[in-house]
C-alpha atoms as a PDB file:
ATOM      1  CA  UNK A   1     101.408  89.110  90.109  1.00  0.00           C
ATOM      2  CA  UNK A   2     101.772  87.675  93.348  1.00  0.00           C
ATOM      3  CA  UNK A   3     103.718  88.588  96.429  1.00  0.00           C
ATOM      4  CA  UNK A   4     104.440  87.411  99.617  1.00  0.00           C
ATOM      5  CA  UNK A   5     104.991  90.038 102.032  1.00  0.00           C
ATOM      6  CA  UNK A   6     106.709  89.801 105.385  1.00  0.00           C
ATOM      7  CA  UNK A   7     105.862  92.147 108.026  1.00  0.00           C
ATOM      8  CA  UNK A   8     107.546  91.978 111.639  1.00  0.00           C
ATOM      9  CA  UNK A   9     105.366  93.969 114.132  1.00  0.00           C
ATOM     10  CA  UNK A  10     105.711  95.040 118.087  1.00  0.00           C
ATOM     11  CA  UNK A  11     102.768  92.905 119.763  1.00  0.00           C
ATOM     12  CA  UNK A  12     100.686  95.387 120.847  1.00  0.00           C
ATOM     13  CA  UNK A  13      96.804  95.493 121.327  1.00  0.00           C
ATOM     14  CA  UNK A  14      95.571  96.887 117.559  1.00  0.00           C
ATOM     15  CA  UNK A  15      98.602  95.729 115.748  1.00  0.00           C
ATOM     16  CA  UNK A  16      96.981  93.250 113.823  1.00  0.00           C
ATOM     17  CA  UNK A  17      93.942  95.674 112.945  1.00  0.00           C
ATOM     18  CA  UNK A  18      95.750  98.288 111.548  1.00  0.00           C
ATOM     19  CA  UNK A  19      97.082  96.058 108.894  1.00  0.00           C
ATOM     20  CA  UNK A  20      93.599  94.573 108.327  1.00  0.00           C
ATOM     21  CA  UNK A  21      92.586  98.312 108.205  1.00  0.00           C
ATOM     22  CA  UNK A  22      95.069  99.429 105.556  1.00  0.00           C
ATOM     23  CA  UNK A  23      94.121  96.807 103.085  1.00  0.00           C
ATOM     24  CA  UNK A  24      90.483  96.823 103.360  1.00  0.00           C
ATOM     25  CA  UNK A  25      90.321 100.335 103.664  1.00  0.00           C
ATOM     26  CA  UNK A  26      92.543 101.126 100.300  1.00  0.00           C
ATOM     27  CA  UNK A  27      90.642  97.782  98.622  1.00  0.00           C
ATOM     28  CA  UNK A  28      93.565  95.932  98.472  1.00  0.00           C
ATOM     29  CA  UNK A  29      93.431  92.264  97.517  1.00  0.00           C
ATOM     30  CA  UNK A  30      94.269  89.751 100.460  1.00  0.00           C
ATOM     31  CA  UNK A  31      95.166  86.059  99.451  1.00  0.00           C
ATOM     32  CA  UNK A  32      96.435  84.980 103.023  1.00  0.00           C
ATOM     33  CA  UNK A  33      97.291  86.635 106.000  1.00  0.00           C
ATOM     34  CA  UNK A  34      98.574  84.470 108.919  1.00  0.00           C
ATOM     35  CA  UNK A  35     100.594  85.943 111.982  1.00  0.00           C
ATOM     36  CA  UNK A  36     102.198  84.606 114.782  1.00  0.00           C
ATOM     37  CA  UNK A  37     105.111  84.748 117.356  1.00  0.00           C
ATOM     38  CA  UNK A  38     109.095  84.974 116.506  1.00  0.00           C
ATOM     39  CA  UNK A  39     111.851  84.323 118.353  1.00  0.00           C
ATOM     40  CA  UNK A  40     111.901  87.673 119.766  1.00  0.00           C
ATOM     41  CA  UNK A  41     110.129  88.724 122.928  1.00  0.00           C
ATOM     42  CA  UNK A  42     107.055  90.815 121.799  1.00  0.00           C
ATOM     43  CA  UNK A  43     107.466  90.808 118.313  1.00  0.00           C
ATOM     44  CA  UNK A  44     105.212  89.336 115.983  1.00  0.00           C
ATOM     45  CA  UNK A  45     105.457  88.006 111.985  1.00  0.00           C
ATOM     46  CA  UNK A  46     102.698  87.923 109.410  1.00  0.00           C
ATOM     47  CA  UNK A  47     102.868  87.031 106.506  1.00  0.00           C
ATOM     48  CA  UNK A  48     100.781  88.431 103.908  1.00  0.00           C
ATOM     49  CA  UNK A  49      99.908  87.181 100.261  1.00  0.00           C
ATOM     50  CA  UNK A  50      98.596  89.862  98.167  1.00  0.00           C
ATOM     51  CA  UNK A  51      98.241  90.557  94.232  1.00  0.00           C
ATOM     52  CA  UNK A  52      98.663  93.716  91.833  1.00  0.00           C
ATOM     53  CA  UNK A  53     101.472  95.373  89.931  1.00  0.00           C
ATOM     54  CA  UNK A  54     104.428  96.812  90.785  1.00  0.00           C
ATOM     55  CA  UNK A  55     102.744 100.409  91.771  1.00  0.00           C
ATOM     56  CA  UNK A  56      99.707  98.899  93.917  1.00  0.00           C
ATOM     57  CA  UNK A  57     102.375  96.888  96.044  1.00  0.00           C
ATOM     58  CA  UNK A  58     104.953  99.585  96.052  1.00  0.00           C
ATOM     59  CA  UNK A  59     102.468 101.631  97.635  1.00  0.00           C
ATOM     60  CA  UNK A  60     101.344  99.109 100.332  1.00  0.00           C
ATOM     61  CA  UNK A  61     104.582  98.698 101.308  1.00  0.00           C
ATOM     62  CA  UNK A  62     105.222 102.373 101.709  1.00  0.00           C
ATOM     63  CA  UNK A  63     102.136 102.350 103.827  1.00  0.00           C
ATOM     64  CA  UNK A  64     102.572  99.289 105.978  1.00  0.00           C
ATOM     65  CA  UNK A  65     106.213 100.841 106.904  1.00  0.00           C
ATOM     66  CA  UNK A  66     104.165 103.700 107.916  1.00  0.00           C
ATOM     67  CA  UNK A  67     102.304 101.780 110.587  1.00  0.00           C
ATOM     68  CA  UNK A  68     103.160 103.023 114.492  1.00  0.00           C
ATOM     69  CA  UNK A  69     103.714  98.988 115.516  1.00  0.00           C
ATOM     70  CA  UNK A  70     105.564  98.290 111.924  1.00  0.00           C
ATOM     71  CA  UNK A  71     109.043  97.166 112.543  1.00  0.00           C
ATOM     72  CA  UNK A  72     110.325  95.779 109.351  1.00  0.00           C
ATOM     73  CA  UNK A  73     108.909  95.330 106.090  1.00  0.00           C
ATOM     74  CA  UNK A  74     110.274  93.033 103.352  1.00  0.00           C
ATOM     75  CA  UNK A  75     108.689  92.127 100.052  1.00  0.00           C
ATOM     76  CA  UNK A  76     110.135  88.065  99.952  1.00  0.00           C
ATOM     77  CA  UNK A  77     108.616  87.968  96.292  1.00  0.00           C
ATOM     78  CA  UNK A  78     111.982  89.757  95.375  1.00  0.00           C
ATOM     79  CA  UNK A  79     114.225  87.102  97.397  1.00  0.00           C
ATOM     80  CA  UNK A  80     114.726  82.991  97.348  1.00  0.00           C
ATOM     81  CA  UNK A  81     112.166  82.096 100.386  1.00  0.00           C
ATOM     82  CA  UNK A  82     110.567  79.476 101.884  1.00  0.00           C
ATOM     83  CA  UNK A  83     106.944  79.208 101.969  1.00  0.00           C
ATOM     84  CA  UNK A  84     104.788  76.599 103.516  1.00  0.00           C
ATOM     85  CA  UNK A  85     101.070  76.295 104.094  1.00  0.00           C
ATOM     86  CA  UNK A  86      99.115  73.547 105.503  1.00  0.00           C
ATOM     87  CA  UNK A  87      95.749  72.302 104.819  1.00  0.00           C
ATOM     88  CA  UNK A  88      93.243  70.035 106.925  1.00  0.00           C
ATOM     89  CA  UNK A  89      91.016  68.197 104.146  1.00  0.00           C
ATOM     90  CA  UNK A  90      88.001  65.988 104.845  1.00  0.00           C
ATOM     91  CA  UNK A  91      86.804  63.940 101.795  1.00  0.00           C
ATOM     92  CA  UNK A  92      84.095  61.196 101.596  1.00  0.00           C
ATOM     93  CA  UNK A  93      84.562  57.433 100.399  1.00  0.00           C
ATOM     94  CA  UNK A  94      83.268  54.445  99.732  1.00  0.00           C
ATOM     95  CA  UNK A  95      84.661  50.918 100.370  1.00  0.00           C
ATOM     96  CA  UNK A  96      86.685  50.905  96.734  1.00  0.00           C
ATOM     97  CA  UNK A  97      88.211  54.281  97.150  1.00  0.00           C
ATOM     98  CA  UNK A  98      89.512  54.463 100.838  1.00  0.00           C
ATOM     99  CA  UNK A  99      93.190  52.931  99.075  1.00  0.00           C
ATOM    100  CA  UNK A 100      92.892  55.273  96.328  1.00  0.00           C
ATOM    101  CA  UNK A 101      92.903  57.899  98.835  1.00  0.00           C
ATOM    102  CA  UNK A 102      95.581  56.583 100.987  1.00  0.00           C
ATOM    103  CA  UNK A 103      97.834  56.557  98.421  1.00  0.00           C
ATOM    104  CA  UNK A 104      97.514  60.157  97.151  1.00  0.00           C
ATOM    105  CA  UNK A 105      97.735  61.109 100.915  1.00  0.00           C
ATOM    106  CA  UNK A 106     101.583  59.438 101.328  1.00  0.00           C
ATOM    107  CA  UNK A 107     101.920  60.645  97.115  1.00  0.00           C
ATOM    108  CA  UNK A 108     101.761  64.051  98.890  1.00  0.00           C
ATOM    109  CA  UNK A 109     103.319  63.326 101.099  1.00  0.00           C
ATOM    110  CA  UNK A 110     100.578  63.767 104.017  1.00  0.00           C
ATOM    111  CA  UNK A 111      99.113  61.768 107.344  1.00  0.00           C
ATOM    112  CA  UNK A 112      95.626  60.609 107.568  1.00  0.00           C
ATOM    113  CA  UNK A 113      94.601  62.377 110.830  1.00  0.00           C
ATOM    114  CA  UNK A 114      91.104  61.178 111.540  1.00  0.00           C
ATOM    115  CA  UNK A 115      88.964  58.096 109.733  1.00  0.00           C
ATOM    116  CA  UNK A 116      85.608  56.837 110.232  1.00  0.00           C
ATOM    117  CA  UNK A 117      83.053  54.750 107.948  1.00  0.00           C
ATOM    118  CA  UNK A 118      81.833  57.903 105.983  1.00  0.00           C
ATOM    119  CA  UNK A 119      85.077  60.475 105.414  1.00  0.00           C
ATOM    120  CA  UNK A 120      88.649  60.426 106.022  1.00  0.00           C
ATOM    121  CA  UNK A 121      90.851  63.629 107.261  1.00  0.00           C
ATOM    122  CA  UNK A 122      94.376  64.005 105.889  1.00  0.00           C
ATOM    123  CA  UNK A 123      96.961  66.613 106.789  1.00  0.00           C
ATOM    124  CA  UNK A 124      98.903  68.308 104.088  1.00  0.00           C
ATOM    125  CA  UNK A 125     102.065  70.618 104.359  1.00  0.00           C
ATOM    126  CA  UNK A 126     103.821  72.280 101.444  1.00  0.00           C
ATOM    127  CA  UNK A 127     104.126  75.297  99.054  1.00  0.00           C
ATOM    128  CA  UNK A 128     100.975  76.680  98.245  1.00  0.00           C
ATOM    129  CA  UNK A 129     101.371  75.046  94.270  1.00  0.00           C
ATOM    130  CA  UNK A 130     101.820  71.097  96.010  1.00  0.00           C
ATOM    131  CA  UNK A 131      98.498  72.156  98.346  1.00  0.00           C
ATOM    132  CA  UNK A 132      95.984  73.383  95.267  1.00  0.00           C
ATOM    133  CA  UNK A 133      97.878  70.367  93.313  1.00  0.00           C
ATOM    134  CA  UNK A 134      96.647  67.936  96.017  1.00  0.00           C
ATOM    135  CA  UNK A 135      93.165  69.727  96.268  1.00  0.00           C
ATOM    136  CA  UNK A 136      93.052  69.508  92.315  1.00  0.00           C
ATOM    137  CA  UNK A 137      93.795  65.637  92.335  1.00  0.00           C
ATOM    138  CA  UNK A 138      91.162  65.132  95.641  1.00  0.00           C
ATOM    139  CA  UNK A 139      88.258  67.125  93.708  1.00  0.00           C
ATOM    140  CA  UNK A 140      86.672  64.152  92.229  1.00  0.00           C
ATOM    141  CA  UNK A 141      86.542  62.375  95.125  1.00  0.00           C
ATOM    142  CA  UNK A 142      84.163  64.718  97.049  1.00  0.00           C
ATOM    143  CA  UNK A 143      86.068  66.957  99.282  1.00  0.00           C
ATOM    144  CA  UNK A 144      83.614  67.325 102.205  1.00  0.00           C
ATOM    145  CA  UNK A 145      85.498  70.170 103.860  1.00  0.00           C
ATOM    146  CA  UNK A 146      88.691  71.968 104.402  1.00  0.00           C
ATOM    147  CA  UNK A 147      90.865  74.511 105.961  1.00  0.00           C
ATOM    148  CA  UNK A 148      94.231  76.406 104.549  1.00  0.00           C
ATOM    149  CA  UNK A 149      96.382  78.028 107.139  1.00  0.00           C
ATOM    150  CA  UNK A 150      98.042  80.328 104.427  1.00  0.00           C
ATOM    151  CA  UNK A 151     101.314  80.970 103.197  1.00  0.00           C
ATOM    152  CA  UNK A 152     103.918  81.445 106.372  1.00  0.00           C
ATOM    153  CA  UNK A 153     107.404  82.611 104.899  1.00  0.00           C
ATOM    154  CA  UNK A 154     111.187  83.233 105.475  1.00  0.00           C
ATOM    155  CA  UNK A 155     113.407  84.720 103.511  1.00  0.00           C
ATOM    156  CA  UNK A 156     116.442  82.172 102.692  1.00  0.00           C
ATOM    157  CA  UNK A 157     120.142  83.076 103.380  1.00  0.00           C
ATOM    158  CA  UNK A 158     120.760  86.124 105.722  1.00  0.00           C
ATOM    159  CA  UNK A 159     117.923  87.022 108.788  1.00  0.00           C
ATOM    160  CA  UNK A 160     115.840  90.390 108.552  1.00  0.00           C
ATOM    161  CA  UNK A 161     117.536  92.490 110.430  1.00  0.00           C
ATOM    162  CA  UNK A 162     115.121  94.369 113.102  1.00  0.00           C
ATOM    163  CA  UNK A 163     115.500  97.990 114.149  1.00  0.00           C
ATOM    164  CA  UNK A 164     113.395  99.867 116.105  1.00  0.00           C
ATOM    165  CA  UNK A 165     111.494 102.794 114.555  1.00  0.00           C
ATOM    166  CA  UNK A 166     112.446 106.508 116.421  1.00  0.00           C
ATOM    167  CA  UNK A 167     109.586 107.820 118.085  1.00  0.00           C
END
């Protein structure tokens, strides 16, 4: 199963790495990671998307919380969320498909970023389902290239509360 992890972290120099570090060094599975300023001075969100049952994650989330620059740790598989993820995606055409692709772009409800005579470059934002949807429906058409951002998340309703850890 999946889940979406939210970690809020001090923004310090080797914050980032020790998280990197835990995973790859216990062989966890990483999906997404993306991470990023809040609204707090010095504090910093990633988001994580990770996979494996309930003991695997129970454990990385005992571990993460472990972390010197951890602040807060929530699982947001366990709560409603939001989750978006965008996605830059270059695909080819020819003169009878540049419509075609038009359409799915506002179908998706994307912007056409960049044209020229050989590809076109569309902008997608969404849950991760409506971006592999969109990727799954642009297939046949010859997707040239593309980037994902990953999954950013909030938890709906109340905010995470932050605390600071006791040294």
């Amino acid at each position: 199963m999946k889940h979406t992890i939210s970690i809020l972290l001090e923004n310090r120099f080797g914050a980032f790495d020790r998280v990197a570090n835990l995973f790859s060094g216990k062989g966890f599975n990483l999906h997404s990671i993306t991470i990023g300023e809040t609204e707090i001075k010095d504090v910093m969100r990633m988001t994580i998307v990770t996979s494996g049952n309930d003991q695997i994650v129970d454990q990385v989330l005992k571990q993460l919380n472990r972390l010197v620059d951890t602040l807060k740790v929530v699982d947001l598989s366990e709560h409603e969320r939001t989750e978006r993820e965008l996605a830059l995606i270059s695909i080819n055409y020819q003169k009878g498909t540049l419509e075609e692709l038009k359409n799915i772009c506002d179908i998706f409800r994307g912007k056409v970023v960049d044209i020229n005579n050989k590809s076109i470059m569309m902008e997608l934002t969404g849950p991760p389902a409506k971006i592999n949807a969109a990727v799954n429906v642009l297939m046949p058409y010859g997707i040239k290239e593309m980037a994902r951002t990953g999954t950013v998340a909030l938890k709906r309703g109340e905010q995470i509360n932050i605390q600071k850890k006791e040294m």
